[in-house]
Protein backbone atom coordinates (compact mmCIF):
# COMPACT_ATOMS: atom_id res chain seq x y z
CA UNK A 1 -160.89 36.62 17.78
CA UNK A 2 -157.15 38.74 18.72
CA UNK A 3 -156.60 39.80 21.64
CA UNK A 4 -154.74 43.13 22.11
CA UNK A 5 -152.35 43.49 24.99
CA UNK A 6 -152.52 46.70 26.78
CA UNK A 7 -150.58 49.51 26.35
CA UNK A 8 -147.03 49.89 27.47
CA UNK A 9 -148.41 52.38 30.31
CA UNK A 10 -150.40 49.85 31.70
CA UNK A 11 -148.65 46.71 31.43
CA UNK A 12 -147.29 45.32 35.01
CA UNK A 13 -144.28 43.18 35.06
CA UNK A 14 -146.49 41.21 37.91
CA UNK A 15 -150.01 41.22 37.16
CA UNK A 16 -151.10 40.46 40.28
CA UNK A 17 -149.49 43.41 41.90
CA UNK A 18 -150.71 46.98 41.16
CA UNK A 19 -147.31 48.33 42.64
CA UNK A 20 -145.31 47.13 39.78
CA UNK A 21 -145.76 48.69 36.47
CA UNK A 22 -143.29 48.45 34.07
CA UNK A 23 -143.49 52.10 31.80
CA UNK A 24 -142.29 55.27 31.02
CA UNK A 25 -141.15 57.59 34.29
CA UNK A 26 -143.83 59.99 34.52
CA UNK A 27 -143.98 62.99 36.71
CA UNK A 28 -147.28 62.48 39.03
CA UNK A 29 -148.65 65.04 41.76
CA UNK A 30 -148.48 63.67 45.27
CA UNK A 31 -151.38 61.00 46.10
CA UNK A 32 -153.84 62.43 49.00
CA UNK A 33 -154.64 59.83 51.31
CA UNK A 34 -157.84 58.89 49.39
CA UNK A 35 -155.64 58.76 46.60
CA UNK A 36 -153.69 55.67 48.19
CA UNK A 37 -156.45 54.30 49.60
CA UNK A 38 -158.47 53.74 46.69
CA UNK A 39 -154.38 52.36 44.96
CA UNK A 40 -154.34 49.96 48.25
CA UNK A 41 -157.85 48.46 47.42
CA UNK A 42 -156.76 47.49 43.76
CA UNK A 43 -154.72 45.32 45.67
CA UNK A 44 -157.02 44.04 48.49
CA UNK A 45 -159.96 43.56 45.08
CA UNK A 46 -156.81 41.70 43.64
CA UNK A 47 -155.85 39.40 46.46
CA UNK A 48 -158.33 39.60 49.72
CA UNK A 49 -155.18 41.25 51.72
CA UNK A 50 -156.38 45.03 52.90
CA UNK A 51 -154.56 47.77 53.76
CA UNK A 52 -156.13 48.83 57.29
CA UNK A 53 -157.10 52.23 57.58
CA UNK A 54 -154.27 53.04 59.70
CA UNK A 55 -151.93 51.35 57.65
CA UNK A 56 -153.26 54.37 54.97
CA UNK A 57 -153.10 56.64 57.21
CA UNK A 58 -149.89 56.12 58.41
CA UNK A 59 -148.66 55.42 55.11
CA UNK A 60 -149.60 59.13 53.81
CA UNK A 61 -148.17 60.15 57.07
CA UNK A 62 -144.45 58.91 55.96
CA UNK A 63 -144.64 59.59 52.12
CA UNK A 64 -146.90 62.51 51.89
CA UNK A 65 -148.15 61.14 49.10
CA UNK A 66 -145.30 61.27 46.82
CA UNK A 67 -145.84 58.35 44.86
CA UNK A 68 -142.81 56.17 44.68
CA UNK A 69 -142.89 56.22 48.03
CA UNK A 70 -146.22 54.83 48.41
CA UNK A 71 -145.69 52.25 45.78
CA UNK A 72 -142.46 51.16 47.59
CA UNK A 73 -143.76 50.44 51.11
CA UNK A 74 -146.81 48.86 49.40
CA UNK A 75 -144.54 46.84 47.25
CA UNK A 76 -141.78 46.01 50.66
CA UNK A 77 -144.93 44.48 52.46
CA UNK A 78 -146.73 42.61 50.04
CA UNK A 79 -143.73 41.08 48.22
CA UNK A 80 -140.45 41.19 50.20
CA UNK A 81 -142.41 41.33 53.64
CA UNK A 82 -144.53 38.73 52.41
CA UNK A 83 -146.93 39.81 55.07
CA UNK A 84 -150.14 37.36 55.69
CA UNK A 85 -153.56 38.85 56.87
CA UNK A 86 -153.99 42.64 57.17
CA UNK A 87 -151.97 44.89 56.92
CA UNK A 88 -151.48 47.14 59.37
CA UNK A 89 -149.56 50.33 60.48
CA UNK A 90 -146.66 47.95 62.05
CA UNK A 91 -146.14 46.58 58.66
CA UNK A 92 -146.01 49.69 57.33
CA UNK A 93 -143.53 51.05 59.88
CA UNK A 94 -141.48 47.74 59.07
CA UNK A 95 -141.56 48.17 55.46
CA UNK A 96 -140.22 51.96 56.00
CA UNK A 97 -136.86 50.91 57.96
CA UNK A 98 -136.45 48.11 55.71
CA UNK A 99 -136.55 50.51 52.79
CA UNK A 100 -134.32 52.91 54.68
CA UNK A 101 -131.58 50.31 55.78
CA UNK A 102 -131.34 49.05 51.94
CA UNK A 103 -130.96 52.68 50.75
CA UNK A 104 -128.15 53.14 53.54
């Protein structure tokens, strides 16, 4: 029996992390908030770590939706933050001046 790897669109340079796909840039419209809620729950199916529903909320607050955004802050908090247990809307503000101070 082969086994087929997936295709380049879908491969992640960390499987355990649905924030870090290694691909083609693609244009994408801007995520609603069930949009990045039902991203944030790959994760929590993936690990047992949720997003609260305030971290969502305040996480579509900040971005808008716009993609890269919400893939970074998800991506500062579960892999640079390292954050343990929930996570919550004080990660999320946490992860956003992080991002901001390394863009400075």
């Amino acid at each position: 029996m082969t086994t087929r790897s997936p295709p380049a669109a879908t491969q992640r340079s960390n499987p355990a992390s649905a924030f870090n796909i290694v691909a083609e840039s693609l244009r994408l419209g801007d995520f609603t908030a069930d949009q990045i809620a039902e991203l944030y729950d790959q994760h929590t199916r993936a690990t047992g770590q949720e997003f609260t529903k305030d971290a969502v909320d305040r996480v579509f607050e900040l971005t808008q939706g716009q993609p890269w955004l919400v893939n970074a802050i998800a991506h500062e908090i579960t892999f640079k933050m390292r954050a343990t247990g929930s996570i919550t809307a004080g990660h999320v503000d946490e992860a956003k001046e992080r991002l901001i101070r390394q863009r400075a």
